[in-house]
N, C-alpha and C. Protein backbone atom coordinates (compact mmCIF):
# COMPACT_ATOMS: atom_id res chain seq x y z
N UNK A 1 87.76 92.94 122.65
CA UNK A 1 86.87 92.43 121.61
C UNK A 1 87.66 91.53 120.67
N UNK A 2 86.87 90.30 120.39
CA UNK A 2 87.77 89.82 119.09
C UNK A 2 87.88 89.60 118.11
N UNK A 3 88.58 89.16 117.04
CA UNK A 3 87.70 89.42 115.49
C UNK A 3 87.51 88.26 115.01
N UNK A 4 85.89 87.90 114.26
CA UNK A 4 85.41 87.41 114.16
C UNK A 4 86.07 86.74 112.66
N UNK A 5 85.77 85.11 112.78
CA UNK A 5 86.22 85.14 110.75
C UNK A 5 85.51 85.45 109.92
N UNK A 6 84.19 86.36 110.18
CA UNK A 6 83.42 87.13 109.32
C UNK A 6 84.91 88.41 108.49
N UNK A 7 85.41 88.59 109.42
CA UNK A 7 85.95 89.47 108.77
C UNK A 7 87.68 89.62 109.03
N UNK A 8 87.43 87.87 108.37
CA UNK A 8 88.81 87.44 107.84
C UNK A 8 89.65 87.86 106.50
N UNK A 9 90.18 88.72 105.91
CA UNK A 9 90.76 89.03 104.86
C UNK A 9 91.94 88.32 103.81
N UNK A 10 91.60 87.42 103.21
CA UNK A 10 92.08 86.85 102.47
C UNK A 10 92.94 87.59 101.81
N UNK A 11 94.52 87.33 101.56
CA UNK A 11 95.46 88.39 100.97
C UNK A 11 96.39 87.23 100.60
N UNK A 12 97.05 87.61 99.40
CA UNK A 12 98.05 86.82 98.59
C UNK A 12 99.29 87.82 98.25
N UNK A 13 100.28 87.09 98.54
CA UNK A 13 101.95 88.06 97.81
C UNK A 13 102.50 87.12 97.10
N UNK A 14 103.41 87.73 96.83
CA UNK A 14 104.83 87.42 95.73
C UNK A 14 105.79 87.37 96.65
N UNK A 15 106.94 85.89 96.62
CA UNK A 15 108.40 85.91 96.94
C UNK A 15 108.58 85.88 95.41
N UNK A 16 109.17 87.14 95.12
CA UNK A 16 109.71 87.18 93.70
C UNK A 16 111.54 87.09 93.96
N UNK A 17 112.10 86.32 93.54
CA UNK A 17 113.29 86.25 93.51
C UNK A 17 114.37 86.31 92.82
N UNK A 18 115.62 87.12 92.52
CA UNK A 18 116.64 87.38 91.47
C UNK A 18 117.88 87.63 92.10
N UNK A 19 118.90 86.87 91.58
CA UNK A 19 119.91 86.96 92.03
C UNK A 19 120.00 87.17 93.68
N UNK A 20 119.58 85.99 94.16
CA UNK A 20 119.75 86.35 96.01
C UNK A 20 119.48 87.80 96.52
N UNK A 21 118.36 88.11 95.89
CA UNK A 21 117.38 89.59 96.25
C UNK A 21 115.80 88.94 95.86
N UNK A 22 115.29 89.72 97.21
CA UNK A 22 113.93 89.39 97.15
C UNK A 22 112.76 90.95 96.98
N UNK A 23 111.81 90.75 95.91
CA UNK A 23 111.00 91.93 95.97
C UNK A 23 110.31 92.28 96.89
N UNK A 24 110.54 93.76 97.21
CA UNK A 24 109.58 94.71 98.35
C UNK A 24 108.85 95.68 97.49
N UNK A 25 107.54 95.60 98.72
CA UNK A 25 107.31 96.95 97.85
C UNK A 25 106.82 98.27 99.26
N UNK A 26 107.31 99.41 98.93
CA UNK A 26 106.63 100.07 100.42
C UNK A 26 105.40 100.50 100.13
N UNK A 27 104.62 100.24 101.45
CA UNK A 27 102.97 100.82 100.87
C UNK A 27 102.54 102.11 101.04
N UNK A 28 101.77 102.51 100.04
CA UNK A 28 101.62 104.39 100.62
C UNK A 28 101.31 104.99 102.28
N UNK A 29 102.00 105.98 101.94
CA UNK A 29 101.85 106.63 103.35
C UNK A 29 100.38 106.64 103.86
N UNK A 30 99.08 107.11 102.39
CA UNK A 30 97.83 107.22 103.27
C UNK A 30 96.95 105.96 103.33
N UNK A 31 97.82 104.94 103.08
CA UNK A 31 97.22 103.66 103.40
C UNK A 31 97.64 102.92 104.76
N UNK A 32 96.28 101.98 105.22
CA UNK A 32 97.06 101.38 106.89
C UNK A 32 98.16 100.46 106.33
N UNK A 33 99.27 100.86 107.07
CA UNK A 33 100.35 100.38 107.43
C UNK A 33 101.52 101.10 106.71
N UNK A 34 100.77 102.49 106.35
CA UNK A 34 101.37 102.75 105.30
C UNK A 34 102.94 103.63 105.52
N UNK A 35 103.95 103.27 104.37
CA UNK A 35 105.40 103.45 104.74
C UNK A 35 106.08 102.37 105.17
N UNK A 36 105.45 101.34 105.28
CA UNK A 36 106.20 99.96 105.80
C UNK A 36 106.24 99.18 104.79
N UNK A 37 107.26 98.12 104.63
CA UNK A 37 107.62 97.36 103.05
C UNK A 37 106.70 95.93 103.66
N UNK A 38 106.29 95.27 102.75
CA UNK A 38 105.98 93.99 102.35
C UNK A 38 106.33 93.81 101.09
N UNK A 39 105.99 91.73 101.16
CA UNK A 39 105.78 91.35 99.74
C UNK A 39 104.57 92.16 98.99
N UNK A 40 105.15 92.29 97.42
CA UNK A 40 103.83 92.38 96.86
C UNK A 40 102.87 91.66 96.58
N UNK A 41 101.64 92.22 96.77
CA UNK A 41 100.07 91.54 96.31
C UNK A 41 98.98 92.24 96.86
N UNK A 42 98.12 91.27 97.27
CA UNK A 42 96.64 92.20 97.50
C UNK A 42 95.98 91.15 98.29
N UNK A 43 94.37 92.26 97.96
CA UNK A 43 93.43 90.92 98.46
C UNK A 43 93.10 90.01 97.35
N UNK A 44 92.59 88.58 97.92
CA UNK A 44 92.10 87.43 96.64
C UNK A 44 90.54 88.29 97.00
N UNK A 45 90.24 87.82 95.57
CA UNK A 45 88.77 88.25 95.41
C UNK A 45 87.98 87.20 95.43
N UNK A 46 86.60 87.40 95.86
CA UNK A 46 85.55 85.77 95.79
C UNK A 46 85.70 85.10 95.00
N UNK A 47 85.75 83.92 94.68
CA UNK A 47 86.14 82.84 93.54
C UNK A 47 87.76 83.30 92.61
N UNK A 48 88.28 83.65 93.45
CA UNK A 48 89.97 83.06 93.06
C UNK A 48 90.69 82.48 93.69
N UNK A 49 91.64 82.07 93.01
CA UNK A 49 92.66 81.28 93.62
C UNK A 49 93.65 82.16 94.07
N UNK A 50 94.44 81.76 94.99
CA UNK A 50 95.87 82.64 95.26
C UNK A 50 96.81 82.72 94.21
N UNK A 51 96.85 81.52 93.23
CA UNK A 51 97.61 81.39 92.14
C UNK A 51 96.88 83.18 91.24
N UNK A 52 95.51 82.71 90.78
CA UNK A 52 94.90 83.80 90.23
C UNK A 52 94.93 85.22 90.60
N UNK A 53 95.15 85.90 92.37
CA UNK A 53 94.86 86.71 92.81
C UNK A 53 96.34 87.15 92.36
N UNK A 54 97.40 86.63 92.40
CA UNK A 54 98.86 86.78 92.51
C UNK A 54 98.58 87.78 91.49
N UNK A 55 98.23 86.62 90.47
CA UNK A 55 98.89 86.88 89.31
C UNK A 55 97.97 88.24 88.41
N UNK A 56 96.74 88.78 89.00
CA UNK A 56 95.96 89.67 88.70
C UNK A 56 96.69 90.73 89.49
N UNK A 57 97.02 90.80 90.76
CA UNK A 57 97.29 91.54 91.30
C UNK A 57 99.49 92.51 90.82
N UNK A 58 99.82 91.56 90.49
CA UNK A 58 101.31 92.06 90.31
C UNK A 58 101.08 92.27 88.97
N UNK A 59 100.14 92.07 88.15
CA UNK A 59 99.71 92.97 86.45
C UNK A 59 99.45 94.24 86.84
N UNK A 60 98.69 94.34 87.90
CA UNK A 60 98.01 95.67 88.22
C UNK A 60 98.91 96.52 88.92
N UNK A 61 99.55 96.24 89.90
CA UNK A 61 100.27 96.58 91.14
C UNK A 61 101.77 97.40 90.31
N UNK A 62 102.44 96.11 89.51
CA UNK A 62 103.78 95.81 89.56
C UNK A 62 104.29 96.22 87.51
N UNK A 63 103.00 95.81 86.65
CA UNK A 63 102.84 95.55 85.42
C UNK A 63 104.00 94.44 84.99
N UNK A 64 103.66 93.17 85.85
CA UNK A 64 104.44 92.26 85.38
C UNK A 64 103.57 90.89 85.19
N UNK A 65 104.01 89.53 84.63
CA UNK A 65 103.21 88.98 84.47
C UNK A 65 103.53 87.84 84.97
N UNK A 66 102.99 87.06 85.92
CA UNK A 66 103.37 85.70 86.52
C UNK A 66 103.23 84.55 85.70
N UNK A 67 104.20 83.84 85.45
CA UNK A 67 104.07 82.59 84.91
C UNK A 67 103.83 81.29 85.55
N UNK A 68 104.01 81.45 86.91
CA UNK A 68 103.98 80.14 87.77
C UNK A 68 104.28 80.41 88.62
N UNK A 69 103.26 80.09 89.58
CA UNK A 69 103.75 80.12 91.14
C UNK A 69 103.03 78.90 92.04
N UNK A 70 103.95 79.06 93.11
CA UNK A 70 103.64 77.43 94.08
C UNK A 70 103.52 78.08 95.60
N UNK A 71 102.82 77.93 96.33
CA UNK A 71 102.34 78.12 97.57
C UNK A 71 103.47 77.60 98.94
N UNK A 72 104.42 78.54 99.00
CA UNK A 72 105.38 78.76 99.97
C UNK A 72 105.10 78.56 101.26
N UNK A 73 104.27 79.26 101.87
CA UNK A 73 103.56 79.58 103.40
C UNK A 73 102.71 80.06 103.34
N UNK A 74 101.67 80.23 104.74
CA UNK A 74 100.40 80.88 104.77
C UNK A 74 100.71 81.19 106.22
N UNK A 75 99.48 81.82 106.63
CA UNK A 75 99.47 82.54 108.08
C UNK A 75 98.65 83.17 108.28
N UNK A 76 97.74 83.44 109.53
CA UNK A 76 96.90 84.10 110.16
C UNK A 76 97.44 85.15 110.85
N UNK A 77 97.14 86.59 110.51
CA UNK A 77 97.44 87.31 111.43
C UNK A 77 96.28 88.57 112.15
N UNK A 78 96.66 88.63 113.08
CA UNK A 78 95.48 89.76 113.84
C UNK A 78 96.42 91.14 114.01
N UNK A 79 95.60 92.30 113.10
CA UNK A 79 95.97 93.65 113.05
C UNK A 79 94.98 94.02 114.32
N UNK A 80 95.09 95.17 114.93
CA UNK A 80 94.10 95.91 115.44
C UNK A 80 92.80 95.75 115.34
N UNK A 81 92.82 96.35 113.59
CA UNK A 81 91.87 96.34 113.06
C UNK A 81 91.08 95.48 111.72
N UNK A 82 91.89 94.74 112.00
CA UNK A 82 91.74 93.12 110.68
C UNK A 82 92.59 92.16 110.93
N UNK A 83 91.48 91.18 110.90
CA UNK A 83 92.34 89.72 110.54
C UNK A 83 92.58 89.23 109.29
N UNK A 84 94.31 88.91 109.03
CA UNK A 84 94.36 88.10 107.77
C UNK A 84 94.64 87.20 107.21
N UNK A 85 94.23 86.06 106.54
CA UNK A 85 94.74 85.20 105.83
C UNK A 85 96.04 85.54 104.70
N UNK A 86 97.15 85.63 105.08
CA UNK A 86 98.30 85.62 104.09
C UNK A 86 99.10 84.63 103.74
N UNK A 87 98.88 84.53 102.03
CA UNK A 87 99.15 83.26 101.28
C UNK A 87 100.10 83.61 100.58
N UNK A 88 101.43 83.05 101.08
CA UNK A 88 103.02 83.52 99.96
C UNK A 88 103.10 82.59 98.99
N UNK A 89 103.28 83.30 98.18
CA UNK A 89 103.70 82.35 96.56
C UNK A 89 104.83 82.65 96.27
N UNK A 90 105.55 81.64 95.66
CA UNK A 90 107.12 81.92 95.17
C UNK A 90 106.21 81.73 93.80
N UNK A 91 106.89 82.83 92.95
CA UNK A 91 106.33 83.82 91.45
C UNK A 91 108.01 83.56 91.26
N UNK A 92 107.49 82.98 89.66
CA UNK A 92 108.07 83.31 88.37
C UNK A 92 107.82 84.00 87.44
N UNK A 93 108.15 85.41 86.86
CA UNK A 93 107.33 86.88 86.38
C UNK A 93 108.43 86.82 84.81
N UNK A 94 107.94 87.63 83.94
CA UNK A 94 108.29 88.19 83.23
C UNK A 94 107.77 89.82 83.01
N UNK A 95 108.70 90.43 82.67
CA UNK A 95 108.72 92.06 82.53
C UNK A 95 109.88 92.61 83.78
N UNK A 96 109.57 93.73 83.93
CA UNK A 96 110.67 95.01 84.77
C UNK A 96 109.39 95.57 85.77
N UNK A 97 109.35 95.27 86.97
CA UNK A 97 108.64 95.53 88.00
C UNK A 97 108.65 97.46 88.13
N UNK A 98 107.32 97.90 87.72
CA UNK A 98 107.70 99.24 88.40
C UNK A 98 106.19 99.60 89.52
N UNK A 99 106.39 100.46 89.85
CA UNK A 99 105.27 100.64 91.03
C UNK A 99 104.37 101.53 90.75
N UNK A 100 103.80 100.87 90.34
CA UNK A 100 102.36 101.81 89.77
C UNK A 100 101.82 101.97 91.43
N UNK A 101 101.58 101.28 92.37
CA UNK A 101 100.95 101.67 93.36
C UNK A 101 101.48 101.52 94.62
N UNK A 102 102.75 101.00 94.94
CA UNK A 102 103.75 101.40 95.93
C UNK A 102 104.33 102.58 95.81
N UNK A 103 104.50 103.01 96.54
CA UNK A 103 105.45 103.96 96.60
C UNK A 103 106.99 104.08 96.12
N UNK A 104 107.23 102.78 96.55
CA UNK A 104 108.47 102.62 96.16
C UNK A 104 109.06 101.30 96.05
N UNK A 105 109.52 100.52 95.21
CA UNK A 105 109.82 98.80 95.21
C UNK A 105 111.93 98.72 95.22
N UNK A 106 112.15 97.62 96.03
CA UNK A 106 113.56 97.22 96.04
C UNK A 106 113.77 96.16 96.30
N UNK A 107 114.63 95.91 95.34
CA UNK A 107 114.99 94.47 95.60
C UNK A 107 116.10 94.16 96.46
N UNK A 108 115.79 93.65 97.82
CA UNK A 108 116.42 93.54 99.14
C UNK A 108 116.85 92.10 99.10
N UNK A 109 118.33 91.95 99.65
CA UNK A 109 119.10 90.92 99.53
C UNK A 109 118.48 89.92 100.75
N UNK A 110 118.50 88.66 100.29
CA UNK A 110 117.29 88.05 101.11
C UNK A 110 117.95 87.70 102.47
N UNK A 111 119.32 87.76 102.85
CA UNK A 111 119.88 87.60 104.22
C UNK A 111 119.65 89.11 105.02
N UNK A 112 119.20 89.88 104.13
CA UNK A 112 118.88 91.25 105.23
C UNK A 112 117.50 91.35 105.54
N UNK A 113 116.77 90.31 105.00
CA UNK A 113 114.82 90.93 105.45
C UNK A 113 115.27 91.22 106.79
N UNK A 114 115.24 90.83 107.94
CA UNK A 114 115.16 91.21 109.03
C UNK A 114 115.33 92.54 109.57
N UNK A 115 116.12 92.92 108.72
CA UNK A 115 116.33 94.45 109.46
C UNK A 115 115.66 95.32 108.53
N UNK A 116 114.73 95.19 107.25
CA UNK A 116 113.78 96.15 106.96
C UNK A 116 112.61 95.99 107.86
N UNK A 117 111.98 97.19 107.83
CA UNK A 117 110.80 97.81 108.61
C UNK A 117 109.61 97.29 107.64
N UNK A 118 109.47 96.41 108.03
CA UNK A 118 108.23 95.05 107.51
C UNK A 118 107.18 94.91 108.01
N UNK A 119 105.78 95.02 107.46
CA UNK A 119 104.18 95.03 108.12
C UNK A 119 104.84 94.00 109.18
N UNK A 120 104.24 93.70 110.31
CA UNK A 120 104.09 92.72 111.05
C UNK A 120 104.26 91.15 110.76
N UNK A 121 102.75 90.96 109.68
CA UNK A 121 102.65 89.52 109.03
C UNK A 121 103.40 89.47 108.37
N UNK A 122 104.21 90.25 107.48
CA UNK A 122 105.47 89.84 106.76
C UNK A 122 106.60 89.62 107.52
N UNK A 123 106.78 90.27 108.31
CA UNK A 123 107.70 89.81 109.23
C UNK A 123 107.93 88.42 109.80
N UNK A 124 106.03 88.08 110.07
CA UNK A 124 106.16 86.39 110.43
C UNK A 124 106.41 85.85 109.30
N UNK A 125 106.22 85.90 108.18
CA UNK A 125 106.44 85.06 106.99
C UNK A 125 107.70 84.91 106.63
N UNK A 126 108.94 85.44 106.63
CA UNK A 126 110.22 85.82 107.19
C UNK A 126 110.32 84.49 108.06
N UNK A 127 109.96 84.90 109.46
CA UNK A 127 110.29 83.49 110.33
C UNK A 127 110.38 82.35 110.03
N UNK A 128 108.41 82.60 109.43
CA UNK A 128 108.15 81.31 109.01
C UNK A 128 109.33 80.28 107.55
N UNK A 129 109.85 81.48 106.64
CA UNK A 129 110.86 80.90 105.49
C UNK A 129 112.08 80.24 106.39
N UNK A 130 112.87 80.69 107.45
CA UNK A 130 113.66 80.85 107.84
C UNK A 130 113.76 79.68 108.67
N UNK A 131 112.61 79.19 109.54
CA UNK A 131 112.06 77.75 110.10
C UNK A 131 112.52 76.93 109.04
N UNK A 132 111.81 76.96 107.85
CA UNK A 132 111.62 76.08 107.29
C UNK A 132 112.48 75.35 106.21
N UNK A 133 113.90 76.77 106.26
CA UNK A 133 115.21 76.79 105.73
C UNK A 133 115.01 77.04 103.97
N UNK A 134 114.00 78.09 103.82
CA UNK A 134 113.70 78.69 102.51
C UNK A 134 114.37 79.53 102.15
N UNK A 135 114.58 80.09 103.05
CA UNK A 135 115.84 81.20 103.08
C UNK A 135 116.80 81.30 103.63
């Protein structure tokens, strides 16, 4: 069966970056995919922007506040059970990132993404920086 773009899921993250470390966050265990690190973010909601979704979402997520961000990469990916639109933003934040709804957040030195245990689509987004000599 295949999935339709009826039920395409629009999702936005954060390349938050400091000192040649990049933010993770792991997602809860009783969520899908859950225990595996990605960037942080969420879904965009109807009438936002990815700029907007970012920046609603890492207030809520992270309690930090984005000042500017620019549209890094995007990507389509097919889960099992969802397809998604994922839109990376390189975020400029102010505040101290804590995890109100990860489980757990670290800031991972950006020559090691590869060997964390990364959703799938983050994983391509990884590639995709790495193509494109972002990282």
């Amino acid at each position: 069966m295949s999935v339709t773009t009826e039920r395409l899921i629009r999702v936005v993250a954060g390349f938050l970056e400091r000192d040649g470390k990049v933010l993770l966050v792991k997602r809860p265990s009783h969520k899908k995919r859950g225990g595996l690190w990605e960037f942080p973010g969420g879904k965009i909601e109807e009438g936002e922007s990815p700029e907007e979704a970012l920046a609603r979402e890492l207030k809520e997520e992270l309690g930090i506040e984005i000042i500017q961000s620019t549209p890094i990469a995007q990507l389509r990916y097919s889960y099992p059970d969802e397809e998604i639109e994922l839109n990376l933003l390189k975020g400029e934040f102010l505040g101290k990132p804590i995890p109100n709804e990860a489980e757990e957040l670290a800031w991972i030195p950006i020559e090691t993404l590869e060997n964390i245990n990364l959703c799938q689509a983050d994983k391509e987004l990884v590639r995709i920086l790495r193509k494109k000599s972002l990282i």
